[in-house]
N, C-alpha and C. Protein backbone atom coordinates (compact mmCIF):
# COMPACT_ATOMS: atom_id res chain seq x y z
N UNK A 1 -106.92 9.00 64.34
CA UNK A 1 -106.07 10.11 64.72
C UNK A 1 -104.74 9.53 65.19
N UNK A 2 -103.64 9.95 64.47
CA UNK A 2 -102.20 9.46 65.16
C UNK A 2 -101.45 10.56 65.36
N UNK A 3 -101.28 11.06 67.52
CA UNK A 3 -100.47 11.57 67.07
C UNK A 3 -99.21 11.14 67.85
N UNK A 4 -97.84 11.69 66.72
CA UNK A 4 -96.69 12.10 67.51
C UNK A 4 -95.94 13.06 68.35
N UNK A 5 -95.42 11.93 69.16
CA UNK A 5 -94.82 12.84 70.40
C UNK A 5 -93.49 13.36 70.46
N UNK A 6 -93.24 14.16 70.55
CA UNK A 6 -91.86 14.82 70.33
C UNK A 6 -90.70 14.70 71.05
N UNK A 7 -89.42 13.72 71.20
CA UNK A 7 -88.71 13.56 72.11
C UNK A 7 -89.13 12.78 73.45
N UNK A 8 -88.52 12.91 74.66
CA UNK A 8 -89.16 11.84 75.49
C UNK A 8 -89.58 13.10 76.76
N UNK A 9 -89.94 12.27 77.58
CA UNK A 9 -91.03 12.51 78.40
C UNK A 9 -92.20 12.14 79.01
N UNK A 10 -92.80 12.67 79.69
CA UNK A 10 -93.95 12.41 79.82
C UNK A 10 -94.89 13.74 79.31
N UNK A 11 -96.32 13.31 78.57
CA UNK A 11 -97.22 13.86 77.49
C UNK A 11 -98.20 13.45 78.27
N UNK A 12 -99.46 14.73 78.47
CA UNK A 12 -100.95 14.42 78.87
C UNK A 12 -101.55 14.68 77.74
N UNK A 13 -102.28 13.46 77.13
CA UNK A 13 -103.28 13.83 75.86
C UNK A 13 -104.83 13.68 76.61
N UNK A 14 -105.49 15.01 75.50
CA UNK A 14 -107.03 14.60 76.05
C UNK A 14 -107.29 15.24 75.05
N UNK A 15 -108.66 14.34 74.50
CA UNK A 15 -109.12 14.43 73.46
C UNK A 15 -110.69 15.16 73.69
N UNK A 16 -110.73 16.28 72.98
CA UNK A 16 -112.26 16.44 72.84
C UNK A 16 -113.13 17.01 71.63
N UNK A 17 -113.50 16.60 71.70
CA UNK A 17 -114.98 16.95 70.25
C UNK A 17 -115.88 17.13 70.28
N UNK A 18 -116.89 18.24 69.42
CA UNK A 18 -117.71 18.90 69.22
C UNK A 18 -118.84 17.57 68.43
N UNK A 19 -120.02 17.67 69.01
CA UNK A 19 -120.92 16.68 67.87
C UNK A 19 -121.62 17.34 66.59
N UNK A 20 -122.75 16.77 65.94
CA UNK A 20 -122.80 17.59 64.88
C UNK A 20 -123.95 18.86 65.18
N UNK A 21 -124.40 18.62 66.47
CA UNK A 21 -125.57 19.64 67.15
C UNK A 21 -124.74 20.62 67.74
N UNK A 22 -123.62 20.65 68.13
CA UNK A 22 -122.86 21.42 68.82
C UNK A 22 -122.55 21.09 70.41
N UNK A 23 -122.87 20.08 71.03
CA UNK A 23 -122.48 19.33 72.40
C UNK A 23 -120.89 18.88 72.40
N UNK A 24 -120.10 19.63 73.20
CA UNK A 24 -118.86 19.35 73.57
C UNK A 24 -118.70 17.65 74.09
N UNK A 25 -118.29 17.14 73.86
CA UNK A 25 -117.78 15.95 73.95
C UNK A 25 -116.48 15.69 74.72
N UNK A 26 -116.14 15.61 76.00
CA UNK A 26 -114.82 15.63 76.22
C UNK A 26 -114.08 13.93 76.81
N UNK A 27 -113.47 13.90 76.23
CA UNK A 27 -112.86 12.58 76.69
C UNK A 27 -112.15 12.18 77.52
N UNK A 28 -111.52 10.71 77.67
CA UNK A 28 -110.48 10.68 78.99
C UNK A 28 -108.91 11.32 78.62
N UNK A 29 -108.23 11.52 79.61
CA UNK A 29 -106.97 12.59 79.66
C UNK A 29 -106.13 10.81 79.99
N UNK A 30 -105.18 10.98 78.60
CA UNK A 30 -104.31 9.77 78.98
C UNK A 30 -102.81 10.37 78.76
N UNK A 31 -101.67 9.49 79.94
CA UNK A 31 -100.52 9.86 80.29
C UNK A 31 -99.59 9.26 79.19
N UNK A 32 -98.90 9.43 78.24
CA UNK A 32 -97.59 8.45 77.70
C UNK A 32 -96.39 9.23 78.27
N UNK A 33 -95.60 8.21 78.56
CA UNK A 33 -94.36 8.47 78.60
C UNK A 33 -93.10 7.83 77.87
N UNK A 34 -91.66 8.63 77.18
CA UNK A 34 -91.06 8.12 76.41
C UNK A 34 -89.85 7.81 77.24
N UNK A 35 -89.27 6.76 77.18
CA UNK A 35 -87.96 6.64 77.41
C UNK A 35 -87.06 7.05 76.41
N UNK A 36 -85.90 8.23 77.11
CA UNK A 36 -84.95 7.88 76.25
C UNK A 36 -84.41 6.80 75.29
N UNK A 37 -84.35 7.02 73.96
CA UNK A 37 -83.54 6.03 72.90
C UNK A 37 -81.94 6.10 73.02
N UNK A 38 -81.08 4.63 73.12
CA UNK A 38 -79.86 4.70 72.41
C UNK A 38 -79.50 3.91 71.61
N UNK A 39 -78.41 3.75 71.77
CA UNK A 39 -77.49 2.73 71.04
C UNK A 39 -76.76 1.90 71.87
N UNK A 40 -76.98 0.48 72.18
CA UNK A 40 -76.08 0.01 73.08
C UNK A 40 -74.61 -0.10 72.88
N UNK A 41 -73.76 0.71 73.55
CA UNK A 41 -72.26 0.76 73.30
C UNK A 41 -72.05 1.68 72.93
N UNK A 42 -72.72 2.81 72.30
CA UNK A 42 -72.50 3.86 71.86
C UNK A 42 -72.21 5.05 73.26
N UNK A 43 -71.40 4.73 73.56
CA UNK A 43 -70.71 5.56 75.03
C UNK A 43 -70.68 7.22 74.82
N UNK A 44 -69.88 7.74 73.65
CA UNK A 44 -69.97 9.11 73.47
C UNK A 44 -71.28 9.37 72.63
N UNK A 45 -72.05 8.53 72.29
CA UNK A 45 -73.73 9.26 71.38
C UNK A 45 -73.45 9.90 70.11
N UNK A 46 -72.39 9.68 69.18
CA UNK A 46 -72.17 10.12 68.03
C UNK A 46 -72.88 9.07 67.13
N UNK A 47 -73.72 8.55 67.17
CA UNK A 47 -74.46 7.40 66.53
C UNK A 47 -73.43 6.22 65.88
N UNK A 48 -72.20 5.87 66.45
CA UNK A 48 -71.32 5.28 66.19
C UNK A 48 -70.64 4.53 66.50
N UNK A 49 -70.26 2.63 66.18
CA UNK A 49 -69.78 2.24 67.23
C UNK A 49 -68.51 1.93 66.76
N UNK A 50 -67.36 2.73 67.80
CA UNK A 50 -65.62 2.69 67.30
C UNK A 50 -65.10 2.35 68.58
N UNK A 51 -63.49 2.55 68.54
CA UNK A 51 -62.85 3.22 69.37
C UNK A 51 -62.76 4.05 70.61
N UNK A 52 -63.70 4.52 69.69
CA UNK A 52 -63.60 6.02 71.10
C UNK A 52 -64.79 5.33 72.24
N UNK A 53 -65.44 4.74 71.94
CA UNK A 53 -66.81 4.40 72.90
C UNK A 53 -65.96 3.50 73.78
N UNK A 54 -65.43 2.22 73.89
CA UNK A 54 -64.22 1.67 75.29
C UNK A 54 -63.25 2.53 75.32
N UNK A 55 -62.94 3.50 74.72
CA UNK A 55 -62.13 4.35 75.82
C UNK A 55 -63.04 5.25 76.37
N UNK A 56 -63.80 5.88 76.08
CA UNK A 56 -64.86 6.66 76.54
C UNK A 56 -65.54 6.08 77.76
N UNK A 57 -66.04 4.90 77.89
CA UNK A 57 -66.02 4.01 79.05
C UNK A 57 -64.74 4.01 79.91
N UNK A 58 -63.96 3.72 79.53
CA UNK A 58 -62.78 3.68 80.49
C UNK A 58 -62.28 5.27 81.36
N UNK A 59 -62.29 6.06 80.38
CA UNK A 59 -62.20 7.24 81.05
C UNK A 59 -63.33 7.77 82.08
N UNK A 60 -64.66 7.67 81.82
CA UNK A 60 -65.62 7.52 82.73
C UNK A 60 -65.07 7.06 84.19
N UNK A 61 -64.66 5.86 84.24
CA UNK A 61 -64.07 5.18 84.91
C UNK A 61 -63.22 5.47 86.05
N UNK A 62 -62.60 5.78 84.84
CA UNK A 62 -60.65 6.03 85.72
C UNK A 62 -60.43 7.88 86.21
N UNK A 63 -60.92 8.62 85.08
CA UNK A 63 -60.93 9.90 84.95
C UNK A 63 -61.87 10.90 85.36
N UNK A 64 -63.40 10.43 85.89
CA UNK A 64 -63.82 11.26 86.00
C UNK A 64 -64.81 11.63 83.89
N UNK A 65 -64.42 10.94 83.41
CA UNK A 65 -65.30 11.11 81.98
C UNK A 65 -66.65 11.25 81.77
N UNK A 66 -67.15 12.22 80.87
CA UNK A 66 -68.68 12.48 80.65
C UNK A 66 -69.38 11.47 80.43
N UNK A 67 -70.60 11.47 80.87
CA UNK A 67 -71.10 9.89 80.73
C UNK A 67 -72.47 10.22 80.57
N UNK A 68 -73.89 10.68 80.05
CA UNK A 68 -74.50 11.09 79.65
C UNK A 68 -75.74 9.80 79.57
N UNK A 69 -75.58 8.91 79.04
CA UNK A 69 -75.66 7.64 79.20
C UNK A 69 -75.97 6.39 79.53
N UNK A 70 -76.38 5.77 80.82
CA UNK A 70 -75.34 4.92 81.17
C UNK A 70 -75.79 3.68 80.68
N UNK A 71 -76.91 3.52 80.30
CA UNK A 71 -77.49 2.14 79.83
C UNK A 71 -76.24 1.92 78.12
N UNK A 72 -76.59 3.33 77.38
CA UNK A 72 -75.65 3.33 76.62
C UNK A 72 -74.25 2.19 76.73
N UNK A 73 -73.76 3.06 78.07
CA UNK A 73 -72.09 2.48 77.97
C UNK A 73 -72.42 1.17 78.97
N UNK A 74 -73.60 0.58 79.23
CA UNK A 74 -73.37 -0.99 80.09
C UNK A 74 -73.68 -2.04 78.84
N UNK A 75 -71.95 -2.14 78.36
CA UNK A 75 -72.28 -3.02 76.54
C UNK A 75 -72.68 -4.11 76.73
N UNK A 76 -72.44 -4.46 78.44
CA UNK A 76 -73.02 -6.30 78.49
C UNK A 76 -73.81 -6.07 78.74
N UNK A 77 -75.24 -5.07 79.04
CA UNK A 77 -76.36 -5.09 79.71
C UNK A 77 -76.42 -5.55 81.44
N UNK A 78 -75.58 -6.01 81.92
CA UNK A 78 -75.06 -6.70 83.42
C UNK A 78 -76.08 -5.33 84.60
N UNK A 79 -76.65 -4.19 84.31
CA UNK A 79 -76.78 -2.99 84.85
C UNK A 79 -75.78 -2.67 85.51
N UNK A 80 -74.69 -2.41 85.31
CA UNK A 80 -73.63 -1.54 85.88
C UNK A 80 -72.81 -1.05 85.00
N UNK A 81 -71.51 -0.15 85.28
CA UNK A 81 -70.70 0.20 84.17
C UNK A 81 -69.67 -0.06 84.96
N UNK A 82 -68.76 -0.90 84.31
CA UNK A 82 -67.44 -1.06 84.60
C UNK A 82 -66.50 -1.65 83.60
N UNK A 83 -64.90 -2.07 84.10
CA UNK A 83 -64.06 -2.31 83.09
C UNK A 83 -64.71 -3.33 82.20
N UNK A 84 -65.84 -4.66 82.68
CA UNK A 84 -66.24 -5.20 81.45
C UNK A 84 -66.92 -5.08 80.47
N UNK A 85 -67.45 -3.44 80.65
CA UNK A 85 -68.34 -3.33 79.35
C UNK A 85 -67.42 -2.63 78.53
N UNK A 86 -66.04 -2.33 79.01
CA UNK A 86 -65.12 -1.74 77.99
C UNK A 86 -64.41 -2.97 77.38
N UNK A 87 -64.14 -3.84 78.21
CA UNK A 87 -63.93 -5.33 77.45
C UNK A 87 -64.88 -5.67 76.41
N UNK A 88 -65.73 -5.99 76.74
CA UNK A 88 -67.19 -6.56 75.78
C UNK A 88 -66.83 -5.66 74.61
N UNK A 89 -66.61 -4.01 74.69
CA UNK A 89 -66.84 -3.28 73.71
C UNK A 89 -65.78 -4.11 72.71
N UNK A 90 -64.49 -4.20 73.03
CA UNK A 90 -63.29 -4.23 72.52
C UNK A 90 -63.53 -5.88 71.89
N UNK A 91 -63.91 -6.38 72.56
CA UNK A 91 -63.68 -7.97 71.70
C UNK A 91 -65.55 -8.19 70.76
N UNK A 92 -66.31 -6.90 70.54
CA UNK A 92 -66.84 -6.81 69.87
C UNK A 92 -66.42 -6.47 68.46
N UNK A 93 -65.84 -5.37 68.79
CA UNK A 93 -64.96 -4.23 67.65
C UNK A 93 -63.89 -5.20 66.80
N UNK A 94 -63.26 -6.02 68.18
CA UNK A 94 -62.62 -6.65 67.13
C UNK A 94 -61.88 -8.13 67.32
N UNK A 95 -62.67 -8.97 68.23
CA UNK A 95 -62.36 -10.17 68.25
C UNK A 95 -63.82 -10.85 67.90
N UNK A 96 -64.77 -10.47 66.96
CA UNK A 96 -66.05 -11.07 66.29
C UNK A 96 -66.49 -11.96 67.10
N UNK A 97 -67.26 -11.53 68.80
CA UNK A 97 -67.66 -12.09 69.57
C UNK A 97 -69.44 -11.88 69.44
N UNK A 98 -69.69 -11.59 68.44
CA UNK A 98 -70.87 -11.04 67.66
C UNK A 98 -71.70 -10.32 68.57
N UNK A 99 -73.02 -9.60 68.40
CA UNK A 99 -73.77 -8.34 68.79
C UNK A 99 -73.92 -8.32 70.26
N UNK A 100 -73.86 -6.73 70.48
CA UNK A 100 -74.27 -6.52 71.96
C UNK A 100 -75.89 -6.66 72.53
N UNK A 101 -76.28 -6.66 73.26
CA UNK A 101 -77.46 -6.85 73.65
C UNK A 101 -78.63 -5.71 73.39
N UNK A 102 -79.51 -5.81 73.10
CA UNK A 102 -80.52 -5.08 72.57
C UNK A 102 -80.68 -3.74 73.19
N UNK A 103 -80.42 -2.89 72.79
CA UNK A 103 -81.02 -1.86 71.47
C UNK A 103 -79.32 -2.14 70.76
N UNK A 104 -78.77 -2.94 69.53
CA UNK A 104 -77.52 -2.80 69.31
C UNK A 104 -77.95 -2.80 68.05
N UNK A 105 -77.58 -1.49 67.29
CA UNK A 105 -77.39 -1.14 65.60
C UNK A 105 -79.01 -0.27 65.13
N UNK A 106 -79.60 -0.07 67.00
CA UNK A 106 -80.77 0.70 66.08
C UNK A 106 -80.96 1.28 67.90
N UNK A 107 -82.05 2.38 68.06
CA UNK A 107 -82.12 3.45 68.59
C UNK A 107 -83.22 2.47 69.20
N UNK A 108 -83.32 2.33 70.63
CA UNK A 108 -84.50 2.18 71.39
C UNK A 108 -84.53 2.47 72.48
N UNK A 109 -85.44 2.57 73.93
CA UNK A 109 -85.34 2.42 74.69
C UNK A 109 -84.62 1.05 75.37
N UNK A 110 -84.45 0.65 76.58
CA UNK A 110 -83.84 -0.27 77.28
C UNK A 110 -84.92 -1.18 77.54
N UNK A 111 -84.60 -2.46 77.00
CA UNK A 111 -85.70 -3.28 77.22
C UNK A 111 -85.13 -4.59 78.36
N UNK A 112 -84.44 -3.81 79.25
CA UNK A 112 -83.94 -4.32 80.13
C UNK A 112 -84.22 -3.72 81.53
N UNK A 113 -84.88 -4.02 82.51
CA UNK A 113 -85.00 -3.44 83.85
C UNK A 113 -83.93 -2.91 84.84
N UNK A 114 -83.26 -1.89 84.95
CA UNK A 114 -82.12 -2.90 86.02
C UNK A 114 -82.07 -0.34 86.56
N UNK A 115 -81.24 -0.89 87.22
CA UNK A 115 -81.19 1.05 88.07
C UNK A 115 -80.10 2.06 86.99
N UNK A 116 -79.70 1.89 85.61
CA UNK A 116 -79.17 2.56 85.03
C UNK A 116 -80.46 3.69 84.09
N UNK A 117 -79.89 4.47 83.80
CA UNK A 117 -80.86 5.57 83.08
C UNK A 117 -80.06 6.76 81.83
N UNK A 118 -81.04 6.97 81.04
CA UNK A 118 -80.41 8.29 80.20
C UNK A 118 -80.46 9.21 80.46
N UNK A 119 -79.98 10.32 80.37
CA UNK A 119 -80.35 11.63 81.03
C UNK A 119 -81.05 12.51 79.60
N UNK A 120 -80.17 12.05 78.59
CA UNK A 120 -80.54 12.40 77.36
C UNK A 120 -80.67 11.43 76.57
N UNK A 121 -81.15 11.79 75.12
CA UNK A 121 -81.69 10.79 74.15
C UNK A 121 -80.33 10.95 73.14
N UNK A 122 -79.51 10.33 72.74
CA UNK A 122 -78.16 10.53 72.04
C UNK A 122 -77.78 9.78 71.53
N UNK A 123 -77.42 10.00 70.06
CA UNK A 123 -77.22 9.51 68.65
C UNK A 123 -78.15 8.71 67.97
N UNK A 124 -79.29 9.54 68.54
CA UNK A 124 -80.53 8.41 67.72
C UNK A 124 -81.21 9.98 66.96
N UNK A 125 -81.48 9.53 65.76
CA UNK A 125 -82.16 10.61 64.67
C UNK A 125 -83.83 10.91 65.35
C-alpha cells in the first residue's frame, strides 16, 4: 500500500482490515509530517532563480518586503537573512561562484537545522 500525502503538514494514518472470517483488524495510528519544499534562493517562489530574488531579499530587508520564506531567501544557508545572502545571490547569478547550498535547482525540504522556517510551500510543483 503507498499512500500519498498531500502538501505539508502533519497526517495521522491508521490502518485497518477486515480478515477473511470477518474480524476487524485494527492497526497502529502513525504520525508523518511534511516540511515545506523550496528552492534555495528562490526569494519571491516563482520557481526561478533571477534578479528579482537579491532584490527581493534586499527589500525584505531595507523595506519592510514580503518574505514568505525564509530558509528560501538564506542563499548561504548561514540561518539568518541578511545583506549576504543577497550578495551570495548576486555573485551566483553572475560572478560563477558555483551552486547554492542544498535544496538548489530542485524542491526540498531544508536539510539544514538552524531557527528559519516556511510558512508556505512555494515554487515547487
Amino acid at each position: 500500500i503507498v499512500i500519498s500525502l498531500p502538501g505539508t503538514g502533519t497526517f495521522t494514518i491508521q490502518v485497518n482490515a477486515t480478515s477473511a472470517c470477518g474480524l476487524a483488524l485494527i492497526g497502529p495510528t502513525t504520525e508523518a509530517t511534511c516540511a515545506p519544499r523550496f528552492r534555495r534562493g528562490d526569494h519571491n517562489g516563482d520557481g526561478a532563480l533571477d534578479i528579482a530574488d537579491p532584490l527581493g531579499v534586499l527589500g525584505y530587508m531595507f523595506s519592510n518586503g514580503p518574505a514568505t520564506c525564509m530558509d528560501a531567501s538564506d542563499a548561504n544557508d548561514d540561518g539568518s537573512v541578511d545583506v549576504s545572502d543577497a550578495v551570495r545571490l548576486l555573485l551566483h547569478l553572475f560572478g560563477g561562484t558555483g551552486p547554492l547550498p542544498a535544496p538548489h535547482g530542485f524542491c526540498a525540504s531544508d536539510p539544514t537545522a538552524d531557527g528559519l522556517d516556511c510558512s508556505i510551500e512555494q515554487g515547487c510543483p
